[in-house]
N, C-alpha and C. Protein backbone atom coordinates (compact mmCIF):
# COMPACT_ATOMS: atom_id res chain seq x y z
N UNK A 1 -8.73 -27.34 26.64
CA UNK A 1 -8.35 -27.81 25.32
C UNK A 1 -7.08 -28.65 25.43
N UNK A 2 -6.99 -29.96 24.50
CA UNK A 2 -5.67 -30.29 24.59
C UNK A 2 -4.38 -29.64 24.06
N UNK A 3 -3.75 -29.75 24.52
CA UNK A 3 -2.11 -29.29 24.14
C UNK A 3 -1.87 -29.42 22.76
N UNK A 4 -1.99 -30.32 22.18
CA UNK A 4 -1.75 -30.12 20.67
C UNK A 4 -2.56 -28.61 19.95
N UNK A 5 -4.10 -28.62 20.04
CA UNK A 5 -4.82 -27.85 19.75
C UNK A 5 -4.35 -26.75 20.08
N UNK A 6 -4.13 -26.23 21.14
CA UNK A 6 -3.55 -24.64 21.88
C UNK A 6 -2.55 -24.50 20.68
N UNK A 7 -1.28 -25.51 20.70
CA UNK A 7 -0.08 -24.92 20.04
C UNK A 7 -0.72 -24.48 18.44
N UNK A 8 -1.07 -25.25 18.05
CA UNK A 8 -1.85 -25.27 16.24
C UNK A 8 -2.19 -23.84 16.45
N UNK A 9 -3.22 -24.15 17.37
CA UNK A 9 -4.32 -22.21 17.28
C UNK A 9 -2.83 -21.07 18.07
N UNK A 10 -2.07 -21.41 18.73
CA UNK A 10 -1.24 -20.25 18.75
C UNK A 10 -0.07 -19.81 17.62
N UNK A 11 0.24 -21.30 16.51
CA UNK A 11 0.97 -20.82 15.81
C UNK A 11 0.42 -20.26 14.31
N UNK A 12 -1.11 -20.43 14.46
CA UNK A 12 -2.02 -19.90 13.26
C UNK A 12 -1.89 -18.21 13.79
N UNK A 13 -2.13 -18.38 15.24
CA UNK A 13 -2.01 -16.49 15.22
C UNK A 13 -1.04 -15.96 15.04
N UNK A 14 -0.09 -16.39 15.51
CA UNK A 14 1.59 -15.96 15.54
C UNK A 14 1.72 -15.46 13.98
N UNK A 15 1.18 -16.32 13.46
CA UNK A 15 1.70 -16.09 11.38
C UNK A 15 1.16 -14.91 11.30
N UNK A 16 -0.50 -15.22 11.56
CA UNK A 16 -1.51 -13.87 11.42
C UNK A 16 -0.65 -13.02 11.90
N UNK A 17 -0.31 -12.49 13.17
CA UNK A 17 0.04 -11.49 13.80
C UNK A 17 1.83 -10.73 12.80
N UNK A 18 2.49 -11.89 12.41
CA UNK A 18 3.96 -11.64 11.74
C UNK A 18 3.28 -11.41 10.47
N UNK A 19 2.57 -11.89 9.78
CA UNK A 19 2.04 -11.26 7.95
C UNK A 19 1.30 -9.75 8.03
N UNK A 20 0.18 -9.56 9.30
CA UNK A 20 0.14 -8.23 9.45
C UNK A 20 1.17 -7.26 9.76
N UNK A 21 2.15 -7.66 10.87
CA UNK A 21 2.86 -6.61 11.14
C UNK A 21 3.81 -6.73 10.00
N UNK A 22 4.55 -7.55 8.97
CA UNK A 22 5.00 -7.41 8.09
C UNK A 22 3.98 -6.20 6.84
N UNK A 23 2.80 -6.41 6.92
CA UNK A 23 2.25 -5.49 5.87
C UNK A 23 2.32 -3.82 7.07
N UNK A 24 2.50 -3.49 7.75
CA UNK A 24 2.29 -2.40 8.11
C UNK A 24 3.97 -1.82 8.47
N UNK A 25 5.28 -2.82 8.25
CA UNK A 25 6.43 -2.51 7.81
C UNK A 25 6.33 -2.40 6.67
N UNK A 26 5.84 -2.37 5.79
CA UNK A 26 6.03 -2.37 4.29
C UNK A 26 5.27 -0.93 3.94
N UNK A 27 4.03 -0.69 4.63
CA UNK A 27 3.35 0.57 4.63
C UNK A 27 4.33 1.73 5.03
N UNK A 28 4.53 1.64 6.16
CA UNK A 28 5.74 2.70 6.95
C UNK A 28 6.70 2.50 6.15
N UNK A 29 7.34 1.69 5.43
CA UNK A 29 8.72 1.45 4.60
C UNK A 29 8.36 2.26 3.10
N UNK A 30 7.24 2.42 2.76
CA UNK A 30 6.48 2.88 1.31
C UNK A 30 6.75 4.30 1.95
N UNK A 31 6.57 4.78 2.77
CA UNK A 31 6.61 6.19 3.11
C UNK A 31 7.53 7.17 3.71
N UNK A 32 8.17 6.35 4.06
CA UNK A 32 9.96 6.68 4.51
C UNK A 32 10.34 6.82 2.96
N UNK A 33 9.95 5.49 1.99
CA UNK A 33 10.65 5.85 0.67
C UNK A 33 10.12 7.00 0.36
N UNK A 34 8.97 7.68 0.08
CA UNK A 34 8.23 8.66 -0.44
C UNK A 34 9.10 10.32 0.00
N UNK A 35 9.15 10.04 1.30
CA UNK A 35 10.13 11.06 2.09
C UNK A 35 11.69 11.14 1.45
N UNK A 36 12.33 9.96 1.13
CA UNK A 36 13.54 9.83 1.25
C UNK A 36 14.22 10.13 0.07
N UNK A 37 13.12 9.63 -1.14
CA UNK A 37 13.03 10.34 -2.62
C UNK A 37 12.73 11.30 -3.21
N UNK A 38 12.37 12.02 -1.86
CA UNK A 38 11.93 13.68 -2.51
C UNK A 38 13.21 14.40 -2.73
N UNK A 39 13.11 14.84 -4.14
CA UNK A 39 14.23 15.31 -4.32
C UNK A 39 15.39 16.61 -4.70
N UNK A 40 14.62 17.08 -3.27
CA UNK A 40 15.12 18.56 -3.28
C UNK A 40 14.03 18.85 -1.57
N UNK A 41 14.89 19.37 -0.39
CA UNK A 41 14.39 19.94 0.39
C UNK A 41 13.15 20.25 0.53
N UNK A 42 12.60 21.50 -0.65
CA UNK A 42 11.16 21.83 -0.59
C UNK A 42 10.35 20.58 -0.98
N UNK A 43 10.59 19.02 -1.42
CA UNK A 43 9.85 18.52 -1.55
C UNK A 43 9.46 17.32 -0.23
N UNK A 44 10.87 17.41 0.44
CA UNK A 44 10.52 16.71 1.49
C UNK A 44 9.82 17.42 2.95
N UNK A 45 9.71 18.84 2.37
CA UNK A 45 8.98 19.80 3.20
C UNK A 45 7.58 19.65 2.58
N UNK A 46 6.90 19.42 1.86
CA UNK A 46 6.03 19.05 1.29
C UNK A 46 5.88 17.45 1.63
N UNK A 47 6.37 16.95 1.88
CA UNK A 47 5.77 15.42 2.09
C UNK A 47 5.59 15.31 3.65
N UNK A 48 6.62 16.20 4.49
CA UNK A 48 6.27 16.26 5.80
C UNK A 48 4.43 17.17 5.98
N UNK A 49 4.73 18.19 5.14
CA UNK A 49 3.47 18.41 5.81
C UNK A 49 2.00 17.65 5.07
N UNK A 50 2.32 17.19 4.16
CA UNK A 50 0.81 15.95 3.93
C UNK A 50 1.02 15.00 5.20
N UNK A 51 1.88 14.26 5.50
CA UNK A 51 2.09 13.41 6.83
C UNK A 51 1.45 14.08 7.67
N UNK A 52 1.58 15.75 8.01
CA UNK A 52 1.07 16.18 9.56
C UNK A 52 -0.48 17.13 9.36
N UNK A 53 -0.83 16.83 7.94
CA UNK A 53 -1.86 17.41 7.75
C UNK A 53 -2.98 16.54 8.77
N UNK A 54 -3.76 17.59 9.04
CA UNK A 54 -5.38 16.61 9.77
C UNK A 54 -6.37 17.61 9.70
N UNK A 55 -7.75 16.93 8.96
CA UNK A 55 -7.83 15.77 8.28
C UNK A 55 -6.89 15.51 6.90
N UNK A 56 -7.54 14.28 6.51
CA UNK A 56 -6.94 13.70 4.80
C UNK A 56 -7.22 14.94 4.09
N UNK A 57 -6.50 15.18 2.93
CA UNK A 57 -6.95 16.09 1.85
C UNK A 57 -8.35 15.39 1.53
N UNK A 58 -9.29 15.74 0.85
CA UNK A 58 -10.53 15.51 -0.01
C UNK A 58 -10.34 14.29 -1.35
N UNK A 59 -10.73 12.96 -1.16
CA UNK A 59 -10.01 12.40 -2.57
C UNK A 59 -10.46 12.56 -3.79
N UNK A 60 -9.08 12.80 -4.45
CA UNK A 60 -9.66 13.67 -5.77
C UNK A 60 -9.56 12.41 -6.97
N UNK A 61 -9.95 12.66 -8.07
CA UNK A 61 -9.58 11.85 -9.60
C UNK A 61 -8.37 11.54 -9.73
N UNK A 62 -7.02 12.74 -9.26
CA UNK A 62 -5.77 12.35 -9.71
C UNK A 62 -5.33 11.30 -8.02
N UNK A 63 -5.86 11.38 -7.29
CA UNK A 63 -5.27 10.05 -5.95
C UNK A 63 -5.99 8.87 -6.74
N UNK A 64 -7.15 8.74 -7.13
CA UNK A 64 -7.72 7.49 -7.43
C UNK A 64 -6.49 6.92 -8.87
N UNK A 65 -6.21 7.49 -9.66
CA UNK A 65 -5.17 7.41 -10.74
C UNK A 65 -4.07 7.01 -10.69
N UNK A 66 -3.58 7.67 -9.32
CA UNK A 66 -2.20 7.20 -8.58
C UNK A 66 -2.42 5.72 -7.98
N UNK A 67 -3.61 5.23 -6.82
CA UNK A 67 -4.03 4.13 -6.20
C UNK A 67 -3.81 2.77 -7.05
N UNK A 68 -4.95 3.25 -8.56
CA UNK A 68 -4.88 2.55 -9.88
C UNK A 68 -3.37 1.99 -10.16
N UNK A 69 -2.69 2.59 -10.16
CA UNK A 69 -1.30 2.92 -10.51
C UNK A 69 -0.09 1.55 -9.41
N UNK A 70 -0.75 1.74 -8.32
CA UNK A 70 0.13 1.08 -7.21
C UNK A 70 0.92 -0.39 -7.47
N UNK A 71 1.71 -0.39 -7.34
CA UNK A 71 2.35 -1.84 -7.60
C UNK A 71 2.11 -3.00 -6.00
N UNK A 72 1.31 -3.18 -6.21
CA UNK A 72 0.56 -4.35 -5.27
C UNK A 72 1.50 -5.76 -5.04
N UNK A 73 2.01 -5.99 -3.85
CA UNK A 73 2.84 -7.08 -3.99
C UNK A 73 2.48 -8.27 -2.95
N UNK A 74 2.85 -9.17 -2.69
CA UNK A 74 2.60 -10.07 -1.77
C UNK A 74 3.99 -10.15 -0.67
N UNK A 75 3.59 -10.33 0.37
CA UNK A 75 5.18 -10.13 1.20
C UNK A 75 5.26 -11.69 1.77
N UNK A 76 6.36 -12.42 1.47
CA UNK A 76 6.51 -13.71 1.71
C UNK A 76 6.76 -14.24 3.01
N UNK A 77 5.99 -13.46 4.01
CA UNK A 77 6.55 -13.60 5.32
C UNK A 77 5.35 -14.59 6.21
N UNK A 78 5.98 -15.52 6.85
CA UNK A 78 4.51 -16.75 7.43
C UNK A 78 3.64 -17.06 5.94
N UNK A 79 2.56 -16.43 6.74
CA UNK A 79 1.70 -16.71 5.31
C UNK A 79 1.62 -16.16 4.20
N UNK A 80 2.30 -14.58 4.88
CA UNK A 80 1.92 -14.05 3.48
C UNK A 80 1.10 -12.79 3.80
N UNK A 81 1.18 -11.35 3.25
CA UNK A 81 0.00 -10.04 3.23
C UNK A 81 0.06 -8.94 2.34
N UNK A 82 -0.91 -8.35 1.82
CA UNK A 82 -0.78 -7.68 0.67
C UNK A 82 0.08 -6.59 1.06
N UNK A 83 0.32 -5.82 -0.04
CA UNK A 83 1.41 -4.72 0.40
C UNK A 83 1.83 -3.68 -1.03
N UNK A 84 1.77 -2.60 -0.31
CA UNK A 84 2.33 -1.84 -1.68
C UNK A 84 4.20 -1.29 -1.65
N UNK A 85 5.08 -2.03 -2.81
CA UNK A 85 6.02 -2.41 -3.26
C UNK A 85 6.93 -0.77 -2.59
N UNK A 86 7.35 -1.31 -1.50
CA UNK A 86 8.24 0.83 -0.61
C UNK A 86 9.24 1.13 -1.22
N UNK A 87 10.32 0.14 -2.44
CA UNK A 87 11.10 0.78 -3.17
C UNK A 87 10.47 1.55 -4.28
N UNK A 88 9.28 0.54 -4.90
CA UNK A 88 8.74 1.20 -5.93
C UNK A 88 7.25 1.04 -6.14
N UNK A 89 6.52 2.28 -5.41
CA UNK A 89 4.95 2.44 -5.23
C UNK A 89 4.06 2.13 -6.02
N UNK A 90 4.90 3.04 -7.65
CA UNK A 90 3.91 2.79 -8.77
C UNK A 90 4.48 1.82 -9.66
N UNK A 91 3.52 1.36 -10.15
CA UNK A 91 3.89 0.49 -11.56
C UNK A 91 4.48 1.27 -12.59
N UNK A 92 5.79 0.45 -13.23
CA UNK A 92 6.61 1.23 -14.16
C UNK A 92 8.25 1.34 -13.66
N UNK A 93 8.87 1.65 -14.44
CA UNK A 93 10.20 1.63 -14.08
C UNK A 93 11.06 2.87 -14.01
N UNK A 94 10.42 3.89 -13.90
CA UNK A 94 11.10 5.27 -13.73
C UNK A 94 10.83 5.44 -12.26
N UNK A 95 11.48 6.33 -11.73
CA UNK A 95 11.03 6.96 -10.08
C UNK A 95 9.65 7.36 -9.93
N UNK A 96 9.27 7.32 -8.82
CA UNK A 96 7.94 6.92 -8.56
C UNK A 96 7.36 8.59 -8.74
N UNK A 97 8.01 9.15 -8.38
CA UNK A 97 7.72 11.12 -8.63
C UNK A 97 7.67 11.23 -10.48
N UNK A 98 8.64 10.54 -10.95
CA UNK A 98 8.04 10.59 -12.16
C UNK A 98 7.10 10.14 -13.10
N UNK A 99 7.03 8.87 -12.30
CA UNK A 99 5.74 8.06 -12.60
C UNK A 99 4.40 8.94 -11.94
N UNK A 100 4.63 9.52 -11.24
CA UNK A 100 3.04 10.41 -10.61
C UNK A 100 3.39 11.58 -11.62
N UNK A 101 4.26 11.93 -12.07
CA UNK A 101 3.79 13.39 -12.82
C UNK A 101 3.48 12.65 -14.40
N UNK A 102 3.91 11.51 -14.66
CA UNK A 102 3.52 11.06 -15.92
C UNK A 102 1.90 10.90 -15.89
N UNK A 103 1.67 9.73 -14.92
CA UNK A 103 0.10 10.06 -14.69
C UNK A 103 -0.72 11.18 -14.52
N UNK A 104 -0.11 11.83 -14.02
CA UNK A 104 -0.93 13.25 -14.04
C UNK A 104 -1.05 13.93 -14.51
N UNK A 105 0.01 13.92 -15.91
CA UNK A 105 0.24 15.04 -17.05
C UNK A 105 0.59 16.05 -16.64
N UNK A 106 1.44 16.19 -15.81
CA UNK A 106 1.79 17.59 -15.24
C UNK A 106 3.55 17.76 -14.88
N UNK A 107 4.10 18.53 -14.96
CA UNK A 107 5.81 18.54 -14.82
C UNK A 107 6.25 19.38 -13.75
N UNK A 108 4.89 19.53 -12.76
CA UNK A 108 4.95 19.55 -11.25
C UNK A 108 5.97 19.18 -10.57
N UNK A 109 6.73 19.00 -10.05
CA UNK A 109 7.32 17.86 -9.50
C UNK A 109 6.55 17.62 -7.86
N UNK A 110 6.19 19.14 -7.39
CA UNK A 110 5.77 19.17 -5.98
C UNK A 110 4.83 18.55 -5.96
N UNK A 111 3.89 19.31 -7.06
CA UNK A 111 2.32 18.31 -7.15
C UNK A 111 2.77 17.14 -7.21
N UNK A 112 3.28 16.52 -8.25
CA UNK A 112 3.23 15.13 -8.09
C UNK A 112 3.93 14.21 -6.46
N UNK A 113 4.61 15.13 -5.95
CA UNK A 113 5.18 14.42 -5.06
C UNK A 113 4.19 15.12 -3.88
N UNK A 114 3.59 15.81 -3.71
CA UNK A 114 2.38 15.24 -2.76
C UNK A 114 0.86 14.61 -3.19
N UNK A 115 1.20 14.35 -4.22
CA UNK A 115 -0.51 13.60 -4.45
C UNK A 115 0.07 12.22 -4.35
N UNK A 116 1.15 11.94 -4.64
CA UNK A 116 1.76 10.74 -3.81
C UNK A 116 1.66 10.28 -2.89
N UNK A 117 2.36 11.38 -1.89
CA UNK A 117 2.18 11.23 -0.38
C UNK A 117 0.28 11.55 0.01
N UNK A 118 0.17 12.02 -0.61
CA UNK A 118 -1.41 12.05 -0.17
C UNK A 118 -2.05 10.41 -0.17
N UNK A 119 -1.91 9.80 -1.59
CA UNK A 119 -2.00 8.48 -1.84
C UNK A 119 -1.72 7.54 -0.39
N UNK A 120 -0.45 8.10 -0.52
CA UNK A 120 0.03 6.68 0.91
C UNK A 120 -0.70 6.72 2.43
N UNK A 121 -0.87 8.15 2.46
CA UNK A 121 -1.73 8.72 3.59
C UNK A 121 -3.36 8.11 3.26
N UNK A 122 -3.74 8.00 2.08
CA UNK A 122 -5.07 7.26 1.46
C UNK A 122 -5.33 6.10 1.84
N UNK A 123 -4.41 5.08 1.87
CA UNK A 123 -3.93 3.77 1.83
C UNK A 123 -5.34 2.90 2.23
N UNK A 124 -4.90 3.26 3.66
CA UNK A 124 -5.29 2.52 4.77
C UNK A 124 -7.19 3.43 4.76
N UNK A 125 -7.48 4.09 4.89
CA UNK A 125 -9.02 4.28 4.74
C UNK A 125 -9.64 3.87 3.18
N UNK A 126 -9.13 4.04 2.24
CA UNK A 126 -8.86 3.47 0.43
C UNK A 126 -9.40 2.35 1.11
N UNK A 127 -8.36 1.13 1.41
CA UNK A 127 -8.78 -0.35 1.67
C UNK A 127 -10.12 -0.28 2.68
N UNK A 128 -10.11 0.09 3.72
CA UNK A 128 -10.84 -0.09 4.63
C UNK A 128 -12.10 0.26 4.06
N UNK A 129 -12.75 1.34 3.19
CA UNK A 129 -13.92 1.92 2.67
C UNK A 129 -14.75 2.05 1.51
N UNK A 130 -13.21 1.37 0.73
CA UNK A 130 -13.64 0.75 -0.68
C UNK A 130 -14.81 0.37 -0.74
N UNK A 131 -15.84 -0.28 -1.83
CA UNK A 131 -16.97 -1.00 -1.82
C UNK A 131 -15.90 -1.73 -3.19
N UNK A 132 -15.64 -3.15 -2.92
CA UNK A 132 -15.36 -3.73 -3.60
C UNK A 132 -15.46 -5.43 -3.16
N UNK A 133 -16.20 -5.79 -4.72
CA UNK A 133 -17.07 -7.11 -3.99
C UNK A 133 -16.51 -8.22 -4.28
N UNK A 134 -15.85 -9.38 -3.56
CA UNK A 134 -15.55 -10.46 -4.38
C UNK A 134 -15.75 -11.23 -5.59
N UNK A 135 -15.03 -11.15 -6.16
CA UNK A 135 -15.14 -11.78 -7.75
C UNK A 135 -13.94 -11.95 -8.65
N UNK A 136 -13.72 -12.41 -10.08
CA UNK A 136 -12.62 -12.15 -10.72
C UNK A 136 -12.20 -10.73 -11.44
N UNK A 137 -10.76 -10.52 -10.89
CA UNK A 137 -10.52 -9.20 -11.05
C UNK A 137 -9.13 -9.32 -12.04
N UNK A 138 -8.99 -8.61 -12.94
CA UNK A 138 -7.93 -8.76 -14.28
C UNK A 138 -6.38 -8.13 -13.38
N UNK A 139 -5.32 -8.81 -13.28
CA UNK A 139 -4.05 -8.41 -13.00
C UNK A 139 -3.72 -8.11 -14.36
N UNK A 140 -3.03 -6.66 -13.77
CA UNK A 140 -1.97 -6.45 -14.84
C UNK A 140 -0.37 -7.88 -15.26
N UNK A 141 -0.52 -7.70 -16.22
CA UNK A 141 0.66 -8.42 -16.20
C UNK A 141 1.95 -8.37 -15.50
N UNK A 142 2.64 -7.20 -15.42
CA UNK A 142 3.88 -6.41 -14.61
C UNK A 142 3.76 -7.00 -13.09
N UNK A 143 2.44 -7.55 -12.28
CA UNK A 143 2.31 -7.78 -11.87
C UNK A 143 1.42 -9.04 -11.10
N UNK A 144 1.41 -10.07 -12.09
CA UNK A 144 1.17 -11.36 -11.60
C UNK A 144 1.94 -11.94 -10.99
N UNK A 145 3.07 -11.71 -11.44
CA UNK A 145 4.23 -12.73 -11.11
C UNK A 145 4.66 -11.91 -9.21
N UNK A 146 3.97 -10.92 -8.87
CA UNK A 146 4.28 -10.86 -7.44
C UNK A 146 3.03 -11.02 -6.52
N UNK A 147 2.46 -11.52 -6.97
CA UNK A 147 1.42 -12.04 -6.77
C UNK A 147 0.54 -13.76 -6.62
N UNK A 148 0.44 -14.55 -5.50
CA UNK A 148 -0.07 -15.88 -5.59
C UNK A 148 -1.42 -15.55 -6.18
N UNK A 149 -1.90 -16.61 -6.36
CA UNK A 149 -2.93 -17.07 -6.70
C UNK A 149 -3.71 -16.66 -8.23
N UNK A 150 -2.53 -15.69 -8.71
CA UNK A 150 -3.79 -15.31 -10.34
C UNK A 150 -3.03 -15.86 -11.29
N UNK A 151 -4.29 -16.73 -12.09
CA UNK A 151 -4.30 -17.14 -12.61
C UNK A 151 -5.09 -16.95 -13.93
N UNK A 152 -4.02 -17.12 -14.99
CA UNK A 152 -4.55 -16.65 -16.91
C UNK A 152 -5.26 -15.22 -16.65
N UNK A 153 -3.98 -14.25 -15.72
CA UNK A 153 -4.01 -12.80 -15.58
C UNK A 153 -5.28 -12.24 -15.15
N UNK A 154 -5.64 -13.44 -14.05
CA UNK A 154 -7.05 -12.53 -12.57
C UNK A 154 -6.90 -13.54 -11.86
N UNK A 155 -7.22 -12.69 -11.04
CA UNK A 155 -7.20 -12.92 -9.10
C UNK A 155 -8.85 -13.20 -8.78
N UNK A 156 -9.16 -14.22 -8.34
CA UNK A 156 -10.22 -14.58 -7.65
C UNK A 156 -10.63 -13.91 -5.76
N UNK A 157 -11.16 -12.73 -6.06
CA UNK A 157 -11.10 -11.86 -4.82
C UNK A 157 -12.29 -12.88 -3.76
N UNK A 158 -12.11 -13.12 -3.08
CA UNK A 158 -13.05 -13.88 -2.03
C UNK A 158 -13.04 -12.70 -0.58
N UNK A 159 -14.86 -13.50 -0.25
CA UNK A 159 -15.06 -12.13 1.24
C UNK A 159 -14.08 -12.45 2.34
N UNK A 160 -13.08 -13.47 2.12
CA UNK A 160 -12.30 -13.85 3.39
C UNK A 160 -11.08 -13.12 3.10
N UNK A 161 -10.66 -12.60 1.85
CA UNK A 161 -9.67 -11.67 1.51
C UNK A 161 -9.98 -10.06 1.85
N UNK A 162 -11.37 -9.68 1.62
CA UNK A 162 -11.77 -8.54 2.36
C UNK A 162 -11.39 -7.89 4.20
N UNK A 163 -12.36 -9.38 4.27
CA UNK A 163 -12.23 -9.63 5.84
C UNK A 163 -10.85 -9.01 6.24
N UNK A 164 -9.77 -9.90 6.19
CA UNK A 164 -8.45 -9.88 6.38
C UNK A 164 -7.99 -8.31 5.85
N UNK A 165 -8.47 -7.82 5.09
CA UNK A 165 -8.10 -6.39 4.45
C UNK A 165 -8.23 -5.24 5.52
N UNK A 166 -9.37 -5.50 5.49
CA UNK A 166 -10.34 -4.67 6.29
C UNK A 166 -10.33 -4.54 7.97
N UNK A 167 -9.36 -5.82 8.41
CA UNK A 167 -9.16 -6.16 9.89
C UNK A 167 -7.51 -5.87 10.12
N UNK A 168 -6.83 -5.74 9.13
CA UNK A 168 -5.31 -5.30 9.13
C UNK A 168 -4.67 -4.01 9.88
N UNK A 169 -3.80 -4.41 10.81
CA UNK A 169 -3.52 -3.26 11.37
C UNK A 169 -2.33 -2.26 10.60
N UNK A 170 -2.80 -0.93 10.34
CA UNK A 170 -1.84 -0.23 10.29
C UNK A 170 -1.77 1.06 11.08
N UNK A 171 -0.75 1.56 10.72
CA UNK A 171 0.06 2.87 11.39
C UNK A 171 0.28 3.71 10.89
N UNK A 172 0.20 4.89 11.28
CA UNK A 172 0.96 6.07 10.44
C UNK A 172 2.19 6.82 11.17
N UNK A 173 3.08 7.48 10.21
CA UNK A 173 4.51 7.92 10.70
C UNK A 173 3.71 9.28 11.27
N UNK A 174 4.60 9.25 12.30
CA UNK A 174 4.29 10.18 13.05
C UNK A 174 5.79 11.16 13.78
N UNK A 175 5.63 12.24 14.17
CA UNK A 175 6.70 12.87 15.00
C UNK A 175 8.03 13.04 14.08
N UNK A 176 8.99 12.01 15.42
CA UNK A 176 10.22 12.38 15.28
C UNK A 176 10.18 11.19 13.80
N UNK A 177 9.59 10.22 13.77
CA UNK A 177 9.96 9.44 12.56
C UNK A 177 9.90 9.44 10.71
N UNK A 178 9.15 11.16 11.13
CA UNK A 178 8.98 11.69 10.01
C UNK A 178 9.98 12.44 9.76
């Protein structure tokens, strides 16, 4: 191949490779927050052990509620990769433990702060197993504006946005980093 061509196709991967590993800092960064906001000992003893649980808990109505819930952002790095917002998980402006016990109707605090962490532990099989088909999909308002491409409040989902979903590498905290 000529030299021009190589560099083009190595700096198309390079982006690829920096927008994924930027979305799987943002994953690990969502869950350090989850840990770091628990707020009181027994709850960060509770978020450690959803992290070291195996398998996933069973997904229930109140994770799908929380998922619903997620503040979905775009990370401006190369090109660009989806990402859920690690200062603030859920949509809304209270702490994210209170935002899960608001959704859940419950004044739990533990519950809510592991169906949280259950959520983030969800993440990555959630995306990967979804059945969700390209088409126009309604953005919340709170969240267009972190978001390219939607337009008069929906996102035009295309199978090349799947693709890319579905081929994304992530990680989970593990060990000493928990």
């Amino acid at each position: 191949m000529p030299v021009p061509v190589l560099r083009r196709l190595f700096r198309v991967l390079l982006r690829l490779l920096l927008g994924l590993g930027a979305a799987v800092l943002v994953l690990v960064g969502w869950r350090i927050v989850v840990l770091a906001t628990a707020s009181t000992p027994r709850h960060a003893e509770v978020v450690q052990q959803v992290f070291r649980a195996d398998p996933l808990p069973v997904f229930t109505p109140q994770h799908l509620q929380l998922v619903r819930a997620l503040r979905v952002w775009w990370l401006p790095v190369e090109s660009g990769a989806p990402g859920v917002d690690p200062g603030q998980p859920l949509r809304g402006e209270i702490p994210a433990v209170q935002r899960a016990q608001q959704l859940l109707a419950t004044d739990d605090t533990t519950l809510a702060t592991q169906r949280l962490a259950e959520v983030a532990r969800w993440v990555r099989p959630f995306v990967t197993q979804a059945h969700l088909a390209p088409g126009r999909y309604a953005v919340p308002a709170d969240m267009a504006a972190w978001l390219p491409g939607v337009q008069h409040g929906q996102f035009q989902l295309r199978a090349e946005h799947l693709a890319l979903l579905r081929a994304a590498m992530w990680r989970e905290v593990e060990g000493e980093a928990l």
